[in-house]
Protein backbone atom coordinates (compact mmCIF):
# COMPACT_ATOMS: atom_id res chain seq x y z
CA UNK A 1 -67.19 125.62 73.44
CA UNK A 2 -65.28 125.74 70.00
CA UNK A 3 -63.59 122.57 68.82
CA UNK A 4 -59.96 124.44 69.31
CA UNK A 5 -61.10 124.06 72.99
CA UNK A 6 -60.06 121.85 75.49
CA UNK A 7 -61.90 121.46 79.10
CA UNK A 8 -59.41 120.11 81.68
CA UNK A 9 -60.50 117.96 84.67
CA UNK A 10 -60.83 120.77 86.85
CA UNK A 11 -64.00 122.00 84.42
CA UNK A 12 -61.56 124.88 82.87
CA UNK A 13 -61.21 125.53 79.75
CA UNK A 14 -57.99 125.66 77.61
CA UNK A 15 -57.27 126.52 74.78
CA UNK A 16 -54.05 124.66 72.97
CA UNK A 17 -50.87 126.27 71.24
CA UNK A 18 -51.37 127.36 67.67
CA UNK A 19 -48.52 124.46 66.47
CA UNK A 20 -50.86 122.24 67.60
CA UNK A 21 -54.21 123.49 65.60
CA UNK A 22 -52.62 123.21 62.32
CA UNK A 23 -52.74 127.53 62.86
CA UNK A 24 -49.60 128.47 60.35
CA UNK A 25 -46.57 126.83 58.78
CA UNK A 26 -44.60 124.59 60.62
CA UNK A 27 -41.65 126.05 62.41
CA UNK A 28 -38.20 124.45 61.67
CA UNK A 29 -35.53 125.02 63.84
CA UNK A 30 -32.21 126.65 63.08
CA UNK A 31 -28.47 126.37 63.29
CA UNK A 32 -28.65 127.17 66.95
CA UNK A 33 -31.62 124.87 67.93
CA UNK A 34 -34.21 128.25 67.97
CA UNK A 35 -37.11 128.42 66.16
CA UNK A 36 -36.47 129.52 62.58
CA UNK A 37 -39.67 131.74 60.92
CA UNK A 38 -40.92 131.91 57.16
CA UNK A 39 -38.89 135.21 57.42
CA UNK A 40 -35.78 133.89 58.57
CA UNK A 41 -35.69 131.07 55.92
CA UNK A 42 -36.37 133.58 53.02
CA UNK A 43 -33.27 135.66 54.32
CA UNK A 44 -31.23 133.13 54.13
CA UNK A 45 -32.05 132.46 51.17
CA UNK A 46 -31.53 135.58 49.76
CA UNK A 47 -28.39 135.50 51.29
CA UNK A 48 -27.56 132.68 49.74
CA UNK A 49 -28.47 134.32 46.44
CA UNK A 50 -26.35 137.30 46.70
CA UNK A 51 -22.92 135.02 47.44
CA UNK A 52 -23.60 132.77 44.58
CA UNK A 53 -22.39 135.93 42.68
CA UNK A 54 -20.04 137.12 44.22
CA UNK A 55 -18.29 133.60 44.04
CA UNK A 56 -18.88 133.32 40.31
CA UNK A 57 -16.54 136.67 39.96
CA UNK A 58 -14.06 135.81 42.05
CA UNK A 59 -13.60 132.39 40.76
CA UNK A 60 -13.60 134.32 36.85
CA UNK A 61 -10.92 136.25 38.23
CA UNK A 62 -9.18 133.82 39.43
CA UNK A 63 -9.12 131.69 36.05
CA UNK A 64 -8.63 135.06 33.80
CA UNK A 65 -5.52 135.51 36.12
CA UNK A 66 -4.35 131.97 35.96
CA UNK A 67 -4.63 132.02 31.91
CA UNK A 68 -2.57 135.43 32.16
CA UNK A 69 0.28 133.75 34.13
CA UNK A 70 0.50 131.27 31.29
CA UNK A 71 0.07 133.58 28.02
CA UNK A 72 2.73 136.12 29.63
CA UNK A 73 5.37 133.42 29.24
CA UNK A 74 4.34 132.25 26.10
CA UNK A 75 4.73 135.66 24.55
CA UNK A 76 7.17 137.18 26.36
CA UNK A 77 9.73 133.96 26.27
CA UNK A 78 10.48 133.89 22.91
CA UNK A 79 11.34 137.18 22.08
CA UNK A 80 13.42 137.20 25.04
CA UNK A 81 15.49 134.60 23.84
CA UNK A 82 15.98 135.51 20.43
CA UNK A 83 19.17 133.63 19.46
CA UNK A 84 20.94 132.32 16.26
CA UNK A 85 20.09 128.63 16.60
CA UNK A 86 21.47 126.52 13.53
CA UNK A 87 21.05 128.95 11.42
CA UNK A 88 21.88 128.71 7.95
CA UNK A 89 24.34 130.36 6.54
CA UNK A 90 26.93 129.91 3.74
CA UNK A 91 30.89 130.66 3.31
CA UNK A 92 31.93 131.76 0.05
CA UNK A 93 35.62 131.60 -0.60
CA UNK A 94 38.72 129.33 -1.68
CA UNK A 95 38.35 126.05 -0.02
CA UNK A 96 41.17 126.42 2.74
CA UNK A 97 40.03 129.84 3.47
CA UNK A 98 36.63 129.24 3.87
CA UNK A 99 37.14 126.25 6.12
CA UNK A 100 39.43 128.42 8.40
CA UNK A 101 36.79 131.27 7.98
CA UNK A 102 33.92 128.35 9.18
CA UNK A 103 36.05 127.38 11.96
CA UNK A 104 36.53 131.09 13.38
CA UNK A 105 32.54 131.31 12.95
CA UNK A 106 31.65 128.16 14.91
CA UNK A 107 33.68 128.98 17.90
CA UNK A 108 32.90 132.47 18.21
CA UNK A 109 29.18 131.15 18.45
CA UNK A 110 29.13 127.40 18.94
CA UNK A 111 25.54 125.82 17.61
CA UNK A 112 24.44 129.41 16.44
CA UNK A 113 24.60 127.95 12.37
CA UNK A 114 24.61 125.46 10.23
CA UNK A 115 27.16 126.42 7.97
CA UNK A 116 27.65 125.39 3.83
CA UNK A 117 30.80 126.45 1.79
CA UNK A 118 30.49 127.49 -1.81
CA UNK A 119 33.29 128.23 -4.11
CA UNK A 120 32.25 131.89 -4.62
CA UNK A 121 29.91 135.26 -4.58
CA UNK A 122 27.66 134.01 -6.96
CA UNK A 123 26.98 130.80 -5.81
CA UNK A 124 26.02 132.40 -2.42
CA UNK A 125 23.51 134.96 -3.64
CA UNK A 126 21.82 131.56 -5.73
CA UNK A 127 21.45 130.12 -2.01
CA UNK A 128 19.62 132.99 -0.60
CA UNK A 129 17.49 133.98 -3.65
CA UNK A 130 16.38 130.34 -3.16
CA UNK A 131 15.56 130.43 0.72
CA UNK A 132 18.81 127.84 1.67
CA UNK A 133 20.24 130.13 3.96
CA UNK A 134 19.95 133.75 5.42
CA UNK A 135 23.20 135.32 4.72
CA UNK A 136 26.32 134.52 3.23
CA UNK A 137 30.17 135.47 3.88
CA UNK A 138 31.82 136.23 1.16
CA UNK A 139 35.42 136.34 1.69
CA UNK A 140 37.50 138.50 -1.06
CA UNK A 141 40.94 139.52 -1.04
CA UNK A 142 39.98 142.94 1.21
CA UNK A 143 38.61 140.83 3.63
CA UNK A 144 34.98 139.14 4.34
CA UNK A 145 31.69 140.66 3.17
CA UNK A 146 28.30 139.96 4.23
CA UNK A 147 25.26 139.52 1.55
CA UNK A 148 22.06 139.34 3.11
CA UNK A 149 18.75 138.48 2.62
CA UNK A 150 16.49 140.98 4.83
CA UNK A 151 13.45 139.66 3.06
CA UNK A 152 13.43 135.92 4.93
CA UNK A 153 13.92 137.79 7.81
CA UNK A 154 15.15 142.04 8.79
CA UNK A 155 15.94 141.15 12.37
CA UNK A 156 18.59 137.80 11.14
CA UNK A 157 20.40 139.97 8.76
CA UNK A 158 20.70 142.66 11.55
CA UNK A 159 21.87 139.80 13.93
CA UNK A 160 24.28 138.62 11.28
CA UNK A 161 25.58 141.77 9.91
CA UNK A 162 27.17 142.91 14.38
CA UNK A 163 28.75 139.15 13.81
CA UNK A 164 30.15 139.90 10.63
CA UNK A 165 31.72 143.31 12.10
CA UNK A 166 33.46 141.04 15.60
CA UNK A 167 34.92 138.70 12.44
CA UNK A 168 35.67 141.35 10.29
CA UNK A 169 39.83 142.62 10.42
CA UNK A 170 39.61 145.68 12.48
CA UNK A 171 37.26 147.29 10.36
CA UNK A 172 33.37 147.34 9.06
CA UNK A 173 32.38 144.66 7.29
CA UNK A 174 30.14 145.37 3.53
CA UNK A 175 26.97 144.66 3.61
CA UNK A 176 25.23 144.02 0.51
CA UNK A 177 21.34 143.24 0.79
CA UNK A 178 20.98 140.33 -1.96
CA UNK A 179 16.74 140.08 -1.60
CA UNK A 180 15.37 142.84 0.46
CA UNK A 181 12.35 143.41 2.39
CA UNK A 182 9.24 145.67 1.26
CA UNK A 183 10.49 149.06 -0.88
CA UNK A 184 8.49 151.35 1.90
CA UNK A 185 9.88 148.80 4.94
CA UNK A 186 13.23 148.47 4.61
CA UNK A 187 13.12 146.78 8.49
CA UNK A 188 10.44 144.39 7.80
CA UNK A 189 8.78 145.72 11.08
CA UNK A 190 5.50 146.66 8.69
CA UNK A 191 5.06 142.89 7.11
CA UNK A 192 4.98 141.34 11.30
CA UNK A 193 2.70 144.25 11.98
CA UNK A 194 0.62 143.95 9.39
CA UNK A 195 0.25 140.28 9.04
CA UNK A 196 -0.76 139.79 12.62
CA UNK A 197 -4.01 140.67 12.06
CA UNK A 198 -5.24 139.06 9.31
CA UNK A 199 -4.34 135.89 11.80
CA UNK A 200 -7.08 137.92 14.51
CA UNK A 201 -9.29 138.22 11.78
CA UNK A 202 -9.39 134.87 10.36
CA UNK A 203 -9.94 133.77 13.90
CA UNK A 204 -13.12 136.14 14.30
CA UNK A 205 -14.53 135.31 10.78
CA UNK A 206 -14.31 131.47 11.79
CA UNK A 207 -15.86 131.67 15.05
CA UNK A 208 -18.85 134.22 14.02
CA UNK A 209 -19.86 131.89 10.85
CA UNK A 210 -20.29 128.88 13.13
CA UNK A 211 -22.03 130.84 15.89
CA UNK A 212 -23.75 132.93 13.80
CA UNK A 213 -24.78 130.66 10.24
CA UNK A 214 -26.57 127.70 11.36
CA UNK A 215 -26.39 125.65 8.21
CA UNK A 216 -23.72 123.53 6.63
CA UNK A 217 -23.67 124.73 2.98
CA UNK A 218 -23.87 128.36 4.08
CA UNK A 219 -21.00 127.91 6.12
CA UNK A 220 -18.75 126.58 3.57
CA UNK A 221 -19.60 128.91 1.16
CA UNK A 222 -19.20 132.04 3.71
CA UNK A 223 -15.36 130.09 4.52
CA UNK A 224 -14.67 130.10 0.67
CA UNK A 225 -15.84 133.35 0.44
CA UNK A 226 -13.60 134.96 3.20
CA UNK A 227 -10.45 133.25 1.92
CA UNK A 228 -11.16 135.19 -1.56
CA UNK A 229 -11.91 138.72 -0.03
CA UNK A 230 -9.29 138.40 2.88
CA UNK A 231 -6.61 137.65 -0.21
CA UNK A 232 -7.64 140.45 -2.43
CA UNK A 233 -8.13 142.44 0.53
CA UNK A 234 -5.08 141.80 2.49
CA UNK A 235 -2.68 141.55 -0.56
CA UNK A 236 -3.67 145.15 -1.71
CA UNK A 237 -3.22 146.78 1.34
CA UNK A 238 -0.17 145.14 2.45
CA UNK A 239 1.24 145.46 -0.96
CA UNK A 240 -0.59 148.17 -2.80
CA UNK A 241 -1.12 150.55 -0.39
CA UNK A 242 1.67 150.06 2.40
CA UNK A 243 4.27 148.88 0.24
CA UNK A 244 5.44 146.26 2.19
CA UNK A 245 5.58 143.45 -0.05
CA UNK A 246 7.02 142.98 -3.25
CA UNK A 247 6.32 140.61 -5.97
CA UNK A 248 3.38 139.61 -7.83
CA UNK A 249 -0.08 141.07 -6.64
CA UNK A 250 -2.07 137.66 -7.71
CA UNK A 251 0.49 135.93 -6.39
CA UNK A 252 0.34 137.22 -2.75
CA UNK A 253 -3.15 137.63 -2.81
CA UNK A 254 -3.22 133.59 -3.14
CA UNK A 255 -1.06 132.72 -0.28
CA UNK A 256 -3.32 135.31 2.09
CA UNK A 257 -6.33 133.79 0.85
CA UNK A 258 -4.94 130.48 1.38
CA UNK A 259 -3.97 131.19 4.88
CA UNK A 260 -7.32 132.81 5.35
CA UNK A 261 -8.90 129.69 4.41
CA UNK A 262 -6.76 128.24 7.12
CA UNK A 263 -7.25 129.84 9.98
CA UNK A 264 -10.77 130.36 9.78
CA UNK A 265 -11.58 126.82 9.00
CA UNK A 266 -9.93 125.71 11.24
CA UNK A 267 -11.87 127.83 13.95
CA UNK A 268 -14.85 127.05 12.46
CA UNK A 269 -14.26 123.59 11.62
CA UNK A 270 -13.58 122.53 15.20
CA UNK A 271 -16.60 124.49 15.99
CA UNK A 272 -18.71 122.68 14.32
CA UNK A 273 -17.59 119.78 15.50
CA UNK A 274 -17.25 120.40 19.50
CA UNK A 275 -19.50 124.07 19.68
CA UNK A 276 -18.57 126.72 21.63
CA UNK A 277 -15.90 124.42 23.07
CA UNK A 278 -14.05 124.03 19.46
CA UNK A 279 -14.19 127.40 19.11
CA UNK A 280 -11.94 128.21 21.74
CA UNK A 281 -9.50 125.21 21.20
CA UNK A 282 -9.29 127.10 17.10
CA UNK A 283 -8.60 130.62 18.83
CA UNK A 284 -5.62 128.70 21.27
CA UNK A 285 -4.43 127.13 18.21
CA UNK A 286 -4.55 129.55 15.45
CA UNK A 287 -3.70 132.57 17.65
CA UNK A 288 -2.93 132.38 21.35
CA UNK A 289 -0.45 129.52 20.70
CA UNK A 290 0.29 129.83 17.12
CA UNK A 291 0.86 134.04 17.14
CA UNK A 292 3.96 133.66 19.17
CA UNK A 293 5.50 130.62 17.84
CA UNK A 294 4.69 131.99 14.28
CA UNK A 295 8.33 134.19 14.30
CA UNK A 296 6.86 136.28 11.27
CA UNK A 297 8.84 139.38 13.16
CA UNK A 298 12.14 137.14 13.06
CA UNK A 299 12.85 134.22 12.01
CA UNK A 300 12.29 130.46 13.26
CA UNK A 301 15.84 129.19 13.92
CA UNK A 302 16.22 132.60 16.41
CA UNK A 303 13.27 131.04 18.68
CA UNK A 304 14.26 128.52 21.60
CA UNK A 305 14.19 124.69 20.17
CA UNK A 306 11.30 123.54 19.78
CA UNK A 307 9.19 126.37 19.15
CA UNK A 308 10.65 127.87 16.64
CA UNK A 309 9.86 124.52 14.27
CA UNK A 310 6.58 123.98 16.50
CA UNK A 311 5.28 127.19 15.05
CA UNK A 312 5.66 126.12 11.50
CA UNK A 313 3.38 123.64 12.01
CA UNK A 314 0.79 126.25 13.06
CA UNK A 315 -1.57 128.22 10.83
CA UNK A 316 0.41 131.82 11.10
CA UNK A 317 4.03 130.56 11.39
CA UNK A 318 3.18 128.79 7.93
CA UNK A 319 1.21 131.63 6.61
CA UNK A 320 4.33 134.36 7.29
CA UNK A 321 6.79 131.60 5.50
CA UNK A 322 4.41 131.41 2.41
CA UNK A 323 3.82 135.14 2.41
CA UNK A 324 7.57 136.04 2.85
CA UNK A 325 8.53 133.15 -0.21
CA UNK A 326 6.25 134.60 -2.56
CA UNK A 327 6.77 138.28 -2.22
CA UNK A 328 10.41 138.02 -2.21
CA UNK A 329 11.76 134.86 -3.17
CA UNK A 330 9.35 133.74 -6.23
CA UNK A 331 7.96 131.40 -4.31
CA UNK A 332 11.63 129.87 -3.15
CA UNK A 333 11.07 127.63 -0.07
CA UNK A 334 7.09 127.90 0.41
CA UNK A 335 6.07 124.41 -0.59
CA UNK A 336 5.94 122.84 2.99
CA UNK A 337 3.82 126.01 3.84
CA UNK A 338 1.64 126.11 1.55
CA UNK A 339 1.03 122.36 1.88
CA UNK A 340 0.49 122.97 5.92
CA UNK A 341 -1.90 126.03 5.03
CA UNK A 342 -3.74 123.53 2.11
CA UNK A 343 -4.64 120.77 5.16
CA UNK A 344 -5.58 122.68 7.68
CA UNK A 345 -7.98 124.58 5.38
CA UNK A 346 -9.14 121.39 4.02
CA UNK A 347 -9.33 119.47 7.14
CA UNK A 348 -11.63 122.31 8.40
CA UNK A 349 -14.01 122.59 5.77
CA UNK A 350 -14.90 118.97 5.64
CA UNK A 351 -15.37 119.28 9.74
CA UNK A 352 -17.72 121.91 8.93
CA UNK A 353 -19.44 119.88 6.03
CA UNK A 354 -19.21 116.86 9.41
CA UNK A 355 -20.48 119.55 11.67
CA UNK A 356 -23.16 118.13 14.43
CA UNK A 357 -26.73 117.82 12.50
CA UNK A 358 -28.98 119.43 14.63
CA UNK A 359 -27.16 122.61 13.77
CA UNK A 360 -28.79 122.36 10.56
CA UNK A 361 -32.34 122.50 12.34
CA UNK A 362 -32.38 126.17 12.52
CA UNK A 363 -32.04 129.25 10.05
């Protein structure tokens, strides 16, 4: 008789289950209080397996979609509500009738501008050739003309120019374009298009230099050395090639390198400092928030309050100011900017030069 078997008192001889030999794995039971096999316990685990997936997408589609409903707005709502909001302008004219001619232009749009009198032409043009105001009416003895500035911004001078025509007597108003835009983009629509990008690439260059260059020094140097190239870069296709800007070549090829410097840094500056993480709070900030707040296609006073002065504050809505004072104003009204630019492309390179040490560890 083998030791698996078991003689009874009747002198038979049995032989006991296989759970009790130690024969095989213990059988657990499942859900349903039946036995569950090796084979039923690796199904459900592969079951398990396959929905972990499947959840994953659906919850990334779910977030993608959620991040949608939010950008949509934030691009979409400010160029749906483009709107004179204290804008500056200027009256030119006798003193009685330019107070009468303010007082028309006030209540046919009440908080649309913030409105100056000067005693003539001249003294108007001197306030848009220095970035004080967007347009100026000029009122003669045939009636009210408007003088323009199209290079601060095509789309206020269009805006302004249909008001000046509901003010005018009966008739079309002058128009006389005191600074214009770009001599091959008379509608500015080639400066917004063009500039966008450079804030896209600026973005890119910051993020791939701290993801991709692992040591401090390197870093900085590869920053320093985008700013140059993206200025001489950006400045003679914009301006060279396109013929979008005016002015001085060195000139604007300083204020894109400078905003360059700005946007990347600051990508890769917060990168440095919080990883992968940072990066993405530099692309919200430079370019999902700061792209439409920046009102390089119009003008910040035509964006609802507070964006439009929000955006300043941002890496592109100071970079279009800067770029827009140099190439057509001699550099009228671009200190703030390029003051705003000068931090945030300071403030990023000594993050980098801060970055997290063991970043340094490998090549």
């Amino acid at each position: 008789m083998s030791d698996a078997e078991i003689r009874t008192p009747s002198g038979a001889v049995r032989t006991p289950p296989a759970a009790t030999r130690g024969a095989g794995p213990p059988v657990e039971p499942d859900g349903a209080g039946r036995s569950a096999t090796p084979a039923d316990r690796v199904a459900r685990r592969d079951r398990g397996r396959a929905g972990s997936p499947l959840r994953a997408a659906l919850l990334v589609a779910a977030l993608v979609v959620v991040v949608q409903a939010l950008l949509v707005p934030l691009f979409a709502a400010p160029a749906a509500h483009l709107a004179p909001r204290d804008l500056p302008v200027v009256v030119a004219g006798p003193g009685p009738v330019a107070d009468q001619f303010r007082t028309r232009l006030t209540a046919a749009q009440p908080g649309a501008f913030a409105i100056d009198t000067v005693p003539d032409a001249v003294e108007a043009d001197r306030a848009l050739r220095e970035r004080r105001a967007y347009a100026a009416f000029v009122l003669g003895p045939d009636g009210p003309s408007l003088h323009t500035a199209s290079g601060a911004s095509p789309t206020v001078a269009s805006l302004l120019g249909q008001a000046a025509g509901r003010l005018g007597a009966g008739g079309p108003v002058p128009v006389v374009d005191v600074v214009p835009a770009g001599p091959d983009d008379p509608r500015g629509t080639g400066f917004a298009a063009g500039f966008l990008p450079l804030a896209l690439t600026g973005m890119l260059a910051g993020a791939a230099l701290v993801l991709a260059v692992r040591r401090r020094v390197a870093r900085l140097l590869g920053l320093i050395g985008y700013g140059v190239l993206a200025g001489l870069g950006g400045a003679a296709v914009l301006q060279t090639w396109l013929g979008v800007l005016g002015g001085d070549y060195p000139r604007n090829a300083a204020a894109l390198g400078l905003f360059g410097l700005a946007a990347a840094g600051t990508v890769a500056g917060l990168g440095a400092l919080l990883g992968r993480v940072g990066v993405g709070l530099g692309a919200l900030l430079v370019f999902l928030v700061g792209n439409p707040l920046s009102a390089v296609a119009a003008a910040p006073e035509l964006l609802p309050r507070p964006w439009g002065e929000v955006g300043q504050w941002l890496p592109v809505g100071a970079g279009g100011t800067l770029l827009r004072s140099v190439a057509f104003f001699d550099g009228a009204g671009g200190t703030r900017s390029a003051l705003i630019l000068t931090g945030y492309a300071l403030v990023g390179l000594l993050l980098v030069l801060a970055g997290r040490r063991e970043l340094d560890k490998t090549r």
